[in-house]
PDBML (XML) file of the C-alpha atoms, coordinates in Angstrom:
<?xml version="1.0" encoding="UTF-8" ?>
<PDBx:datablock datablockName="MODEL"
   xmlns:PDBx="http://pdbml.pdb.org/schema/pdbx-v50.xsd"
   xmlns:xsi="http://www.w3.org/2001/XMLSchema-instance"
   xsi:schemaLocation="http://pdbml.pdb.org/schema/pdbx-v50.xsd pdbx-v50.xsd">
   <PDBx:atom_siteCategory>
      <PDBx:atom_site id="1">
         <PDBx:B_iso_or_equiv>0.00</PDBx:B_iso_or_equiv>
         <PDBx:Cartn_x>-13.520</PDBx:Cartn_x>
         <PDBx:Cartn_y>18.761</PDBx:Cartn_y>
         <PDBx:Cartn_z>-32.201</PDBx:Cartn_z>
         <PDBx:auth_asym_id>A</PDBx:auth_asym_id>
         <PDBx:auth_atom_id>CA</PDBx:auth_atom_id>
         <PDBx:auth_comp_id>UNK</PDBx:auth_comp_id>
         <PDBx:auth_seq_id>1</PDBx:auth_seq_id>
         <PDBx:group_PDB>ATOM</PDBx:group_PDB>
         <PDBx:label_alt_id xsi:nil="true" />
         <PDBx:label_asym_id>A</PDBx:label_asym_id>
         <PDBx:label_atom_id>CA</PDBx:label_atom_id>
         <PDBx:label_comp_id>UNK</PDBx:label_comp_id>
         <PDBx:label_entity_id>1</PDBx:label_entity_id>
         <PDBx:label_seq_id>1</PDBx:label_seq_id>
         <PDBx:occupancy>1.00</PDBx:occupancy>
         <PDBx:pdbx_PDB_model_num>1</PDBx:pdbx_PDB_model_num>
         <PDBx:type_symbol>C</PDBx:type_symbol>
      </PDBx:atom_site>
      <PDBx:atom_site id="2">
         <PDBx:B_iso_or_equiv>0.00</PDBx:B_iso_or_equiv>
         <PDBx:Cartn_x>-11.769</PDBx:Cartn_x>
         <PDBx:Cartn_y>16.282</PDBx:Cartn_y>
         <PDBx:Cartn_z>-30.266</PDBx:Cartn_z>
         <PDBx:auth_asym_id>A</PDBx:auth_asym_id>
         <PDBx:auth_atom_id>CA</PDBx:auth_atom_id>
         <PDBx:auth_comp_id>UNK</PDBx:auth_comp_id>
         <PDBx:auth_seq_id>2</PDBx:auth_seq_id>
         <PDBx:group_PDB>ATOM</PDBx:group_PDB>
         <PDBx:label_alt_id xsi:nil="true" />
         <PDBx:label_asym_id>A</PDBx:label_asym_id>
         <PDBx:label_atom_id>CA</PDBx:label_atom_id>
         <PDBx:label_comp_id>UNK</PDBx:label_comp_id>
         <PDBx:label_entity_id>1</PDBx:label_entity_id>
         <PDBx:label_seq_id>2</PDBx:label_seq_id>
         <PDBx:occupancy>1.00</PDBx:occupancy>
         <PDBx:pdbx_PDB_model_num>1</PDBx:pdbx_PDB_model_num>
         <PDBx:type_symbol>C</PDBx:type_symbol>
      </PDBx:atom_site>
      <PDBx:atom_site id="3">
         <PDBx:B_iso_or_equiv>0.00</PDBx:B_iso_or_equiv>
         <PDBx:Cartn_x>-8.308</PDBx:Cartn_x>
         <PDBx:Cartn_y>17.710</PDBx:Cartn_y>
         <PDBx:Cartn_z>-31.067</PDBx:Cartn_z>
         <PDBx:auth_asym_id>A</PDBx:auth_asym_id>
         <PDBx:auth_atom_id>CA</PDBx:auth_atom_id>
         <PDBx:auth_comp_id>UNK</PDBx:auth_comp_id>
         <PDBx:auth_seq_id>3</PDBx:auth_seq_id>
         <PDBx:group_PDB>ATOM</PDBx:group_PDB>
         <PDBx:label_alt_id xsi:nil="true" />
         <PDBx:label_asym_id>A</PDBx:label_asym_id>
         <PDBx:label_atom_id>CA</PDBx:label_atom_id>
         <PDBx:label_comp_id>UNK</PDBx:label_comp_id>
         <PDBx:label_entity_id>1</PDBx:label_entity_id>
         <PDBx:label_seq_id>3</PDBx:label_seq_id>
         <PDBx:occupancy>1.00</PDBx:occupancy>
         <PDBx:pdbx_PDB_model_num>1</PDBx:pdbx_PDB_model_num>
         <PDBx:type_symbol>C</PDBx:type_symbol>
      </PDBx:atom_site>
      <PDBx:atom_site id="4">
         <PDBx:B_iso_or_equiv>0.00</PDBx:B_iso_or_equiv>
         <PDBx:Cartn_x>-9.199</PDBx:Cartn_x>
         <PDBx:Cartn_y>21.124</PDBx:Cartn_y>
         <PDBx:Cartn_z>-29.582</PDBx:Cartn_z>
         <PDBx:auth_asym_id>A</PDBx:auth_asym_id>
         <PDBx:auth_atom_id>CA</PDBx:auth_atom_id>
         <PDBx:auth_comp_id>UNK</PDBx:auth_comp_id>
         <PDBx:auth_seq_id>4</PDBx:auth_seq_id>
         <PDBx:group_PDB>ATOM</PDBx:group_PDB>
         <PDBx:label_alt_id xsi:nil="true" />
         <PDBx:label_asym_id>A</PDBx:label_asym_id>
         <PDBx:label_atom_id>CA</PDBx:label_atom_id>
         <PDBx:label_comp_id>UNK</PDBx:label_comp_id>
         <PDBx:label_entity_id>1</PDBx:label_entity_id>
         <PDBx:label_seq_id>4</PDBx:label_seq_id>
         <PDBx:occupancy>1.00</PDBx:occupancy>
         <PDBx:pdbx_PDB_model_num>1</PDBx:pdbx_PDB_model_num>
         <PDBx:type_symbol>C</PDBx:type_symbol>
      </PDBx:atom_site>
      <PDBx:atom_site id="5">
         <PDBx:B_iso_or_equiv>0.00</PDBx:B_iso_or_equiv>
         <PDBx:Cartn_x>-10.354</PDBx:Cartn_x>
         <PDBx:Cartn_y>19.854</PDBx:Cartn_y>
         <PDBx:Cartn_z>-26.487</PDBx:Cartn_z>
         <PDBx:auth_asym_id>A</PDBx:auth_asym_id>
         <PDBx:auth_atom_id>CA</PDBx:auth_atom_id>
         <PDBx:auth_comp_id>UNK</PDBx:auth_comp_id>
         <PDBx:auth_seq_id>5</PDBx:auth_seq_id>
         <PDBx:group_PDB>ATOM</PDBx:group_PDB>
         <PDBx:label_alt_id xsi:nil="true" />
         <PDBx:label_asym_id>A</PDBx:label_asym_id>
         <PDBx:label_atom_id>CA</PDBx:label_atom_id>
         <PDBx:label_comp_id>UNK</PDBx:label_comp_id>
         <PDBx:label_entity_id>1</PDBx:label_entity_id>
         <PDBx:label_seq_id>5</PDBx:label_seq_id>
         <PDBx:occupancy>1.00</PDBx:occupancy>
         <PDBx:pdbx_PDB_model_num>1</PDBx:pdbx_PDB_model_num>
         <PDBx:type_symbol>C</PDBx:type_symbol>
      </PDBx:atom_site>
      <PDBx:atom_site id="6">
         <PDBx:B_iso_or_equiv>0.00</PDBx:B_iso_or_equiv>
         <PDBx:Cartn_x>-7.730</PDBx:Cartn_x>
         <PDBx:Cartn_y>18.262</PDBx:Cartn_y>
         <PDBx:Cartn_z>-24.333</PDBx:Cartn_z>
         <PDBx:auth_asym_id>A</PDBx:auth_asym_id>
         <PDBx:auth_atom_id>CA</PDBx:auth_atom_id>
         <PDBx:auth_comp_id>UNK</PDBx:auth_comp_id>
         <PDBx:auth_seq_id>6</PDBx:auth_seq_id>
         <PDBx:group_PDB>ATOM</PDBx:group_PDB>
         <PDBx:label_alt_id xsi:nil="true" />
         <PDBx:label_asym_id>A</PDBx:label_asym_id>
         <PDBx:label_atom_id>CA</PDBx:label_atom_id>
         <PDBx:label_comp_id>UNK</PDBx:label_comp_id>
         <PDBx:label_entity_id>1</PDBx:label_entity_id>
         <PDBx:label_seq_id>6</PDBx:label_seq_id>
         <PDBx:occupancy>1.00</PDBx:occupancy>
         <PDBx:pdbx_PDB_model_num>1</PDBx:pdbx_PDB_model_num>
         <PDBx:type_symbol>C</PDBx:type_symbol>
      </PDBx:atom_site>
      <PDBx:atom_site id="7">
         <PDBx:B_iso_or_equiv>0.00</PDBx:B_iso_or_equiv>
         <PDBx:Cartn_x>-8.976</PDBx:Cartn_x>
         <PDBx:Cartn_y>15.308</PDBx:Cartn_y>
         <PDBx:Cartn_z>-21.901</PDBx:Cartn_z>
         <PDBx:auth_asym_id>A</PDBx:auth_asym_id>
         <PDBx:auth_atom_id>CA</PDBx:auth_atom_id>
         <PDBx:auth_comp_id>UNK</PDBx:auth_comp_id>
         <PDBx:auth_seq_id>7</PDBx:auth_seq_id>
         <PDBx:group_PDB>ATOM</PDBx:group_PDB>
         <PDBx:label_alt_id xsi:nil="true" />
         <PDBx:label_asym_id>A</PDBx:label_asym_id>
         <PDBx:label_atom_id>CA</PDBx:label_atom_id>
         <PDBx:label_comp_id>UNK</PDBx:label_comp_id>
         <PDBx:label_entity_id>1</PDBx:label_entity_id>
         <PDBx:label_seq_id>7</PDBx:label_seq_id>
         <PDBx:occupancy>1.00</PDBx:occupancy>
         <PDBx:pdbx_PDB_model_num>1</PDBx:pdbx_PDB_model_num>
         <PDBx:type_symbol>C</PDBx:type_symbol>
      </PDBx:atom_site>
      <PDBx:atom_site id="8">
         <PDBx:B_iso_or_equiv>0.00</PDBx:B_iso_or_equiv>
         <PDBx:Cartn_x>-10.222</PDBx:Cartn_x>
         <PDBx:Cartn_y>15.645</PDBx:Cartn_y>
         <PDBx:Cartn_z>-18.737</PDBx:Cartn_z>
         <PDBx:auth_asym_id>A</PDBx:auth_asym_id>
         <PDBx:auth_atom_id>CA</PDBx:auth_atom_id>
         <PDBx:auth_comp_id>UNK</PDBx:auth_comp_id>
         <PDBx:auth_seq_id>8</PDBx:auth_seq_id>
         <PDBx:group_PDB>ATOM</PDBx:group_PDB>
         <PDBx:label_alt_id xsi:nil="true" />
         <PDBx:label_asym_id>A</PDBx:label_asym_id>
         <PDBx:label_atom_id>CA</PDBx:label_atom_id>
         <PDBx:label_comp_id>UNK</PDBx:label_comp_id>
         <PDBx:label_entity_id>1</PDBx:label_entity_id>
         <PDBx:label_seq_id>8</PDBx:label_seq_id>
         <PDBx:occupancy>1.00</PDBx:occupancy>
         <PDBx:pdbx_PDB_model_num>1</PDBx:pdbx_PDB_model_num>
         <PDBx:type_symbol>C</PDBx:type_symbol>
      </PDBx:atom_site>
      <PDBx:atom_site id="9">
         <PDBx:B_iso_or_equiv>0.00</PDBx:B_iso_or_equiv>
         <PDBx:Cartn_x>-10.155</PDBx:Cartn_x>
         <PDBx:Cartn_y>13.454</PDBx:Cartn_y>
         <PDBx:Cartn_z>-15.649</PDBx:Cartn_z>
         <PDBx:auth_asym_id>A</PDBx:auth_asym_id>
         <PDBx:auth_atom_id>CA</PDBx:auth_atom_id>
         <PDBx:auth_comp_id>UNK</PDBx:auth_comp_id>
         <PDBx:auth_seq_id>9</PDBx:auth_seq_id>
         <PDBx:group_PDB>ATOM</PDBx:group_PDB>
         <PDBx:label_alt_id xsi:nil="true" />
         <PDBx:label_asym_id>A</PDBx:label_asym_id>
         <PDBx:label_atom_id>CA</PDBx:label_atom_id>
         <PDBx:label_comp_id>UNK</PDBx:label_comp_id>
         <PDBx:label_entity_id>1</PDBx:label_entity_id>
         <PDBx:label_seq_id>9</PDBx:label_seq_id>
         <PDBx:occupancy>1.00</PDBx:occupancy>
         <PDBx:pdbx_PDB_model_num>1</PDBx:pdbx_PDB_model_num>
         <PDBx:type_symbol>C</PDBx:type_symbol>
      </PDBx:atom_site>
      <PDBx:atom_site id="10">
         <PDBx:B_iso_or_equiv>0.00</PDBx:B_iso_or_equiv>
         <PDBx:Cartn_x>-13.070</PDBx:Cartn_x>
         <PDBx:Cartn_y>11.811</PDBx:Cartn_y>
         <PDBx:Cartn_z>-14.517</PDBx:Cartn_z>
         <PDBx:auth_asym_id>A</PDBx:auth_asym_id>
         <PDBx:auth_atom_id>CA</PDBx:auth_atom_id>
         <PDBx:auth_comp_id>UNK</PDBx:auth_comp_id>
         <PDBx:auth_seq_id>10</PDBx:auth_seq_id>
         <PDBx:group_PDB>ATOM</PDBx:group_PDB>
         <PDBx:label_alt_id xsi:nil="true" />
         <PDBx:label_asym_id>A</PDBx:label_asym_id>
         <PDBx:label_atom_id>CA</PDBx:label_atom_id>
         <PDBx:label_comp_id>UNK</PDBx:label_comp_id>
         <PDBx:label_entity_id>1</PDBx:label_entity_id>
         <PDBx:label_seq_id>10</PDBx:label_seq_id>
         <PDBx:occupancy>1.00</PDBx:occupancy>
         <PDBx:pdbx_PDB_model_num>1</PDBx:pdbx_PDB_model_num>
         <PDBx:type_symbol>C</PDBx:type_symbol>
      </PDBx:atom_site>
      <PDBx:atom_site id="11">
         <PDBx:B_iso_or_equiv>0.00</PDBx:B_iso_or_equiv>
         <PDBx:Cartn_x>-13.624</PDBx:Cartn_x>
         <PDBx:Cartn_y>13.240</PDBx:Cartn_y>
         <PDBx:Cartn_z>-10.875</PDBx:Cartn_z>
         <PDBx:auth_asym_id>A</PDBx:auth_asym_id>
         <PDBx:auth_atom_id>CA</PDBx:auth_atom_id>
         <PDBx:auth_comp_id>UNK</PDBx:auth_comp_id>
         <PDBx:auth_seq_id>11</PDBx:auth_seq_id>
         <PDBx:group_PDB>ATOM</PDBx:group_PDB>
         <PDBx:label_alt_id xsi:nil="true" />
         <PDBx:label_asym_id>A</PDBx:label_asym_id>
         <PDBx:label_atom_id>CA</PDBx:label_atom_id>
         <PDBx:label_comp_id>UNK</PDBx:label_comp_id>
         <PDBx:label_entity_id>1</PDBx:label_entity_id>
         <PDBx:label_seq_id>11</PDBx:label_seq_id>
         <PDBx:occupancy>1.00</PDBx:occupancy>
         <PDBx:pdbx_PDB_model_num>1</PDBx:pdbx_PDB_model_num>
         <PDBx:type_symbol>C</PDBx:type_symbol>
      </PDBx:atom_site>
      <PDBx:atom_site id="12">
         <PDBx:B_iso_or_equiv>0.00</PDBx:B_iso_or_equiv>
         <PDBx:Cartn_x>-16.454</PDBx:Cartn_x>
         <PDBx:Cartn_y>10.756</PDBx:Cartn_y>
         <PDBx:Cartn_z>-10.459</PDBx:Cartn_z>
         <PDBx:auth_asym_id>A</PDBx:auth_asym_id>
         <PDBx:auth_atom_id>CA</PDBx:auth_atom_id>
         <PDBx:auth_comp_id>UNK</PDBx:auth_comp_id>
         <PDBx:auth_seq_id>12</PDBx:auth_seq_id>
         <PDBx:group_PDB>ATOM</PDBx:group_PDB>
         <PDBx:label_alt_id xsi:nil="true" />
         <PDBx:label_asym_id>A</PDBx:label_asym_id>
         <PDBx:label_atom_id>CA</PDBx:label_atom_id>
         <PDBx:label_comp_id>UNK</PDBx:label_comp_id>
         <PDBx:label_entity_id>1</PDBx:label_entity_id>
         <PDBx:label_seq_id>12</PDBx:label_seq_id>
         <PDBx:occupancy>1.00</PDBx:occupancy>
         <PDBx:pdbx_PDB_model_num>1</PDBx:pdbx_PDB_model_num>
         <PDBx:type_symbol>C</PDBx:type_symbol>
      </PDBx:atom_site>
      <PDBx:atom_site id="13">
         <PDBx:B_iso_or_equiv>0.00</PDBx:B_iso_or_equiv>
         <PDBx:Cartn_x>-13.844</PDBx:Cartn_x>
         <PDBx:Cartn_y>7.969</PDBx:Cartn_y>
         <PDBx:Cartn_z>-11.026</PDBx:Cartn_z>
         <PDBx:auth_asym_id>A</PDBx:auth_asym_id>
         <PDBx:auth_atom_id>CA</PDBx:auth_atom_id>
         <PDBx:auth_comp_id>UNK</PDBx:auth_comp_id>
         <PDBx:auth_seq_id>13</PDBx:auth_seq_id>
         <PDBx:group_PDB>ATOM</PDBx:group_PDB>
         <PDBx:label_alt_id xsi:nil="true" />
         <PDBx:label_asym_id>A</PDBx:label_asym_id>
         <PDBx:label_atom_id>CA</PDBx:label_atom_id>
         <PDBx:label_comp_id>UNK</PDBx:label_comp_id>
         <PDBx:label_entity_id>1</PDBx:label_entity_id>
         <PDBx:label_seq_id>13</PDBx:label_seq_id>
         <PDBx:occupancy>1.00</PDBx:occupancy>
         <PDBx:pdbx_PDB_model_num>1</PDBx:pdbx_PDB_model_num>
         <PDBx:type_symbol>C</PDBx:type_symbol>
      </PDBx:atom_site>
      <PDBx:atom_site id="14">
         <PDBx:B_iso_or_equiv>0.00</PDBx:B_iso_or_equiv>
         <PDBx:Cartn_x>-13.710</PDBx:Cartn_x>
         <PDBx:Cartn_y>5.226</PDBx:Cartn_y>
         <PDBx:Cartn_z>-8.727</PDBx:Cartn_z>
         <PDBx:auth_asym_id>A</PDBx:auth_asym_id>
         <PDBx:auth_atom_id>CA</PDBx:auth_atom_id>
         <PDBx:auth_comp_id>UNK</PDBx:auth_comp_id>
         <PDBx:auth_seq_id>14</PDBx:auth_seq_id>
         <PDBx:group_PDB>ATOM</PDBx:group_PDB>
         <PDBx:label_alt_id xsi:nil="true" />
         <PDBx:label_asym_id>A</PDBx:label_asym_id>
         <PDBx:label_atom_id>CA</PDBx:label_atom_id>
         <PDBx:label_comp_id>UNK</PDBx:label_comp_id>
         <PDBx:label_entity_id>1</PDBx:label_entity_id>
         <PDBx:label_seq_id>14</PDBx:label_seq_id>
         <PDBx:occupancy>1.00</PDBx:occupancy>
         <PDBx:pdbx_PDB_model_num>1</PDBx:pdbx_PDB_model_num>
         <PDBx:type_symbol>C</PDBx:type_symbol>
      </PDBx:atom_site>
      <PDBx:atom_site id="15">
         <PDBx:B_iso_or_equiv>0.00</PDBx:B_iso_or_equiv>
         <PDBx:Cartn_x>-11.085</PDBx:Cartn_x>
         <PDBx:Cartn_y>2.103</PDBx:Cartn_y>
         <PDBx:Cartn_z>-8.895</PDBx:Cartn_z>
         <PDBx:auth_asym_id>A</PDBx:auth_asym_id>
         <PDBx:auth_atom_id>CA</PDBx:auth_atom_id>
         <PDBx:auth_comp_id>UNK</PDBx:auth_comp_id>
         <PDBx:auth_seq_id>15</PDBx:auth_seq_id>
         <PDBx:group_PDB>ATOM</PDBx:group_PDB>
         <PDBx:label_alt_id xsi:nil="true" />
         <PDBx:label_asym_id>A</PDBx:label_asym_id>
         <PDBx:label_atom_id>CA</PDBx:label_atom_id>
         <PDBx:label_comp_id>UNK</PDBx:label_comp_id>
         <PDBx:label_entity_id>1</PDBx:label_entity_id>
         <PDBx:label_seq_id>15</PDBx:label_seq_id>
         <PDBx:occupancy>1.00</PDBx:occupancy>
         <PDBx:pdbx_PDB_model_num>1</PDBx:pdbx_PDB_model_num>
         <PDBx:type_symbol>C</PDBx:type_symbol>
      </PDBx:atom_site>
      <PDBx:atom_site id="16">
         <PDBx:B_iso_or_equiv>0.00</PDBx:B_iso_or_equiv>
         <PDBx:Cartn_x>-13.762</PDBx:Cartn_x>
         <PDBx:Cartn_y>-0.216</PDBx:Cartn_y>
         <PDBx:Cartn_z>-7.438</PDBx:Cartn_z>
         <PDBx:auth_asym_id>A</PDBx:auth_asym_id>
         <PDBx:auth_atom_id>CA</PDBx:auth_atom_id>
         <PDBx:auth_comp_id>UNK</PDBx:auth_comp_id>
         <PDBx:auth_seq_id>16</PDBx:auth_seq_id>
         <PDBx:group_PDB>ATOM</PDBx:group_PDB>
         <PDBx:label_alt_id xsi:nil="true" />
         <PDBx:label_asym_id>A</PDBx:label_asym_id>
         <PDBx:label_atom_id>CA</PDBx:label_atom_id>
         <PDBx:label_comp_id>UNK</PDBx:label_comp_id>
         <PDBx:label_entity_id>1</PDBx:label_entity_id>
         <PDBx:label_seq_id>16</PDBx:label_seq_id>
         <PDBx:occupancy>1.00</PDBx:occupancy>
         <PDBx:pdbx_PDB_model_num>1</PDBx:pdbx_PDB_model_num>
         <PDBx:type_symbol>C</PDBx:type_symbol>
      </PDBx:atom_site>
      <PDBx:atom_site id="17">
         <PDBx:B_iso_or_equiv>0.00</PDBx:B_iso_or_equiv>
         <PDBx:Cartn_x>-15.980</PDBx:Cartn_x>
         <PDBx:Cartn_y>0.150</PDBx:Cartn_y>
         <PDBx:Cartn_z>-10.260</PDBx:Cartn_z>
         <PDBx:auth_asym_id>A</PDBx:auth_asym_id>
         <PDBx:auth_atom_id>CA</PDBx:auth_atom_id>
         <PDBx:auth_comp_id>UNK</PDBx:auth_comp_id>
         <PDBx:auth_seq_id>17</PDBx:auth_seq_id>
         <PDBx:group_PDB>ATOM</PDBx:group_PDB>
         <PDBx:label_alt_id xsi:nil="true" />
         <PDBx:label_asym_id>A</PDBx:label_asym_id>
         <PDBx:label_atom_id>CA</PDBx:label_atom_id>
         <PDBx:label_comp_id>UNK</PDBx:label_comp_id>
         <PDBx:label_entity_id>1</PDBx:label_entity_id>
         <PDBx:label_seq_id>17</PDBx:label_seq_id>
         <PDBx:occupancy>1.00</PDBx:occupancy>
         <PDBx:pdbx_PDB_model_num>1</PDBx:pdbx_PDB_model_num>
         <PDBx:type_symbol>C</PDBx:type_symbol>
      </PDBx:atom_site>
      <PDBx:atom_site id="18">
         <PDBx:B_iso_or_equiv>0.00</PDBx:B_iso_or_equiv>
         <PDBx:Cartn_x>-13.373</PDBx:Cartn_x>
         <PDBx:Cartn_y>1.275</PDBx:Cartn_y>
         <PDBx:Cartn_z>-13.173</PDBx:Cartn_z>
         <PDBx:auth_asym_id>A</PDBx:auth_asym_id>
         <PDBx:auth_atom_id>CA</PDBx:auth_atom_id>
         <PDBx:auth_comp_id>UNK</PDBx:auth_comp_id>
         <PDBx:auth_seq_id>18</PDBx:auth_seq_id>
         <PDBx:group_PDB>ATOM</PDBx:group_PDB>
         <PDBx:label_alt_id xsi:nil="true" />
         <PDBx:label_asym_id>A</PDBx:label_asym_id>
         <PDBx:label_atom_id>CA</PDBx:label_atom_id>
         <PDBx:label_comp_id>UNK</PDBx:label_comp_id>
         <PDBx:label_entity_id>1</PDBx:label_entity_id>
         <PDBx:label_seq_id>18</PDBx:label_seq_id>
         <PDBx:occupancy>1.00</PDBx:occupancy>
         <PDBx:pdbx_PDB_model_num>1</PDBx:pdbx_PDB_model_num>
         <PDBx:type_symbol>C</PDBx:type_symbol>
      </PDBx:atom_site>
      <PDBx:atom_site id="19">
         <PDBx:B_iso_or_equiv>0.00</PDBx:B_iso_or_equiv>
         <PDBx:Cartn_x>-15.429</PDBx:Cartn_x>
         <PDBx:Cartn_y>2.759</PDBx:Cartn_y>
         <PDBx:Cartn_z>-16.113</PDBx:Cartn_z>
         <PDBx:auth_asym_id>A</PDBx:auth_asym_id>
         <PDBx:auth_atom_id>CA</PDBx:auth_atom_id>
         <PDBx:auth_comp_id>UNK</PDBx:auth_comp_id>
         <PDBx:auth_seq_id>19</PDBx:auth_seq_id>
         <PDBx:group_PDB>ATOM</PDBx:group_PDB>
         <PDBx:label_alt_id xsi:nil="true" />
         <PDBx:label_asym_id>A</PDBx:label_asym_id>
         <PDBx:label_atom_id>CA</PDBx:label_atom_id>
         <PDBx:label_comp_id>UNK</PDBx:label_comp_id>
         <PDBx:label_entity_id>1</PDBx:label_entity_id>
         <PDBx:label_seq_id>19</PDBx:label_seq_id>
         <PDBx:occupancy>1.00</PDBx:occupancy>
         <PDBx:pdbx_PDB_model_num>1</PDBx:pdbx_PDB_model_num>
         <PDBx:type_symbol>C</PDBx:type_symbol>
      </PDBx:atom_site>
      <PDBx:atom_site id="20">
         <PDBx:B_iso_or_equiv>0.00</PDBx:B_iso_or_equiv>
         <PDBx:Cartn_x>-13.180</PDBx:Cartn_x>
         <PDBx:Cartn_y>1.735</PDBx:Cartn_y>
         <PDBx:Cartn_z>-19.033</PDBx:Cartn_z>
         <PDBx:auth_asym_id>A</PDBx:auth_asym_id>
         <PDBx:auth_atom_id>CA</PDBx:auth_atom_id>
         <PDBx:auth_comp_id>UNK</PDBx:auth_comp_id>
         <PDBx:auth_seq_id>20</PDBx:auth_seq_id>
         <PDBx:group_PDB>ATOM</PDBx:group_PDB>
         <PDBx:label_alt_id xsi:nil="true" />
         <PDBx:label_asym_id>A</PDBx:label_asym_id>
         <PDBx:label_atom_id>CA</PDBx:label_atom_id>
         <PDBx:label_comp_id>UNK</PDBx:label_comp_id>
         <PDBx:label_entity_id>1</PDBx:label_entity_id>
         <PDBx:label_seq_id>20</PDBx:label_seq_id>
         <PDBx:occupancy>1.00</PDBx:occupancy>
         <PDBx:pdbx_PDB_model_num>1</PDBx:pdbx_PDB_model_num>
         <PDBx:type_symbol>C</PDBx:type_symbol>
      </PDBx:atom_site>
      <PDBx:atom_site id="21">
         <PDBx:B_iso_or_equiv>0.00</PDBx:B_iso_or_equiv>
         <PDBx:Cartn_x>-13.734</PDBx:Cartn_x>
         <PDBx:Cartn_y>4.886</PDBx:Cartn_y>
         <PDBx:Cartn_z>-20.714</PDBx:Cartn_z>
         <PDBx:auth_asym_id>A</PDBx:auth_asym_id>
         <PDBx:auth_atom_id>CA</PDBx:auth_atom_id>
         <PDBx:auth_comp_id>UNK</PDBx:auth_comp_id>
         <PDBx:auth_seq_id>21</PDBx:auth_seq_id>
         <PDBx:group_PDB>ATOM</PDBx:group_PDB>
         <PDBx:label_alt_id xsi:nil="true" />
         <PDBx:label_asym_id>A</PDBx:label_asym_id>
         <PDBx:label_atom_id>CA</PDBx:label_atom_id>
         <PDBx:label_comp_id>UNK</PDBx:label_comp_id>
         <PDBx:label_entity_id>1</PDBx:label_entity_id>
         <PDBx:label_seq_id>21</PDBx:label_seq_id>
         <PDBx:occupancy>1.00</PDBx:occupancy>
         <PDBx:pdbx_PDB_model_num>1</PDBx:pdbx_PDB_model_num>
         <PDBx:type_symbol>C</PDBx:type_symbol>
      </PDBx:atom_site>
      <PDBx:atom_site id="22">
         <PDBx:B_iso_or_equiv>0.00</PDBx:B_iso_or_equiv>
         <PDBx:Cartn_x>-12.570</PDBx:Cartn_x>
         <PDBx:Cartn_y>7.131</PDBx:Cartn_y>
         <PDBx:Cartn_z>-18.436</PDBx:Cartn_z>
         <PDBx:auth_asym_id>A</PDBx:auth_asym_id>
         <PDBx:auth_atom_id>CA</PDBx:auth_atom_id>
         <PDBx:auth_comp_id>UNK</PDBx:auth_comp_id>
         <PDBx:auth_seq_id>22</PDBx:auth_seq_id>
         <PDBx:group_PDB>ATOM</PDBx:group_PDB>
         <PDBx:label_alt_id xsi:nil="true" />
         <PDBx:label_asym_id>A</PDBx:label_asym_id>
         <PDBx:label_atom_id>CA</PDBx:label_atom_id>
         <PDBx:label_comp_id>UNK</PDBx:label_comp_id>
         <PDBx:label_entity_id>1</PDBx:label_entity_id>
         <PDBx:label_seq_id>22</PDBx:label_seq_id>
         <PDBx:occupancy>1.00</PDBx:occupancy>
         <PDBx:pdbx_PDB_model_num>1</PDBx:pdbx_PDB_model_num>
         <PDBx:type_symbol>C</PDBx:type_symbol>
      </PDBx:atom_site>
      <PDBx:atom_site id="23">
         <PDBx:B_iso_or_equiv>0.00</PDBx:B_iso_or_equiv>
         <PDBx:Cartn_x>-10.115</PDBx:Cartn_x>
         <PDBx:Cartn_y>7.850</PDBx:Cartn_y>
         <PDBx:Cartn_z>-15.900</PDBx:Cartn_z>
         <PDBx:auth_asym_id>A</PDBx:auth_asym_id>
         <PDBx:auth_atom_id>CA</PDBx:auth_atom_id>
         <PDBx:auth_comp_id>UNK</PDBx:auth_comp_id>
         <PDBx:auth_seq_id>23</PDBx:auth_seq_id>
         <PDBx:group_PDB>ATOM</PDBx:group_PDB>
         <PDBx:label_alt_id xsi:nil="true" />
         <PDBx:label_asym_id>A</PDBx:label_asym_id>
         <PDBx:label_atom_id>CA</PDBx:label_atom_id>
         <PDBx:label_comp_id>UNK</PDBx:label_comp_id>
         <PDBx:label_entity_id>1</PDBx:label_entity_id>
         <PDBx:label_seq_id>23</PDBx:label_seq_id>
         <PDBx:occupancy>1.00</PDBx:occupancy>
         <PDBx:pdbx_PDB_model_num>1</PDBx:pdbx_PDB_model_num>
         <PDBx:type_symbol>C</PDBx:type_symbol>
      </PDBx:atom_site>
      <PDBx:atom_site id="24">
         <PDBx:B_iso_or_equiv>0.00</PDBx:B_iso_or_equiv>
         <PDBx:Cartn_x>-9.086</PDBx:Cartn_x>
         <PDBx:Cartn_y>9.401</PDBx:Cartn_y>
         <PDBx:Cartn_z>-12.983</PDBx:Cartn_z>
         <PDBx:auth_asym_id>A</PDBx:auth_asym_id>
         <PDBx:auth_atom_id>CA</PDBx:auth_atom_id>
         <PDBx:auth_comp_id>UNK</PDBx:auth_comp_id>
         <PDBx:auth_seq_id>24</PDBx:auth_seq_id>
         <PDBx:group_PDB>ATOM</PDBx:group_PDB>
         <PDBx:label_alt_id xsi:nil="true" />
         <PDBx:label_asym_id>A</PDBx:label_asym_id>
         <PDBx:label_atom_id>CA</PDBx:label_atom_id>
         <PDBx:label_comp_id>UNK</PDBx:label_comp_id>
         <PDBx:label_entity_id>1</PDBx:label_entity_id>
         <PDBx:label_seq_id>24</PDBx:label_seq_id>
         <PDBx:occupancy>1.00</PDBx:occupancy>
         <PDBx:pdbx_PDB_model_num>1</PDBx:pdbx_PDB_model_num>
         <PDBx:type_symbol>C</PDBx:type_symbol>
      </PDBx:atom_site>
   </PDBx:atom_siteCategory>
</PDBx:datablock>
C-alpha cells in the first residue's frame, strides 16, 4: 500500500515546531 502511494508534503508543516514524521 505504501509502495503505490508516493509521499506527500506536509502543507501544515512548520520549521518552528518540526513534526519528525513529516515534512515540508
Amino acid at each position: 500500500r505504501v509502495i503505490d502511494k508516493p509521499a506527500q508534503a506536509n502543507p501544515k508543516w512548520v520549521g518552528d515546531n518540526p513534526d519528525p514524521g513529516t515534512s515540508s
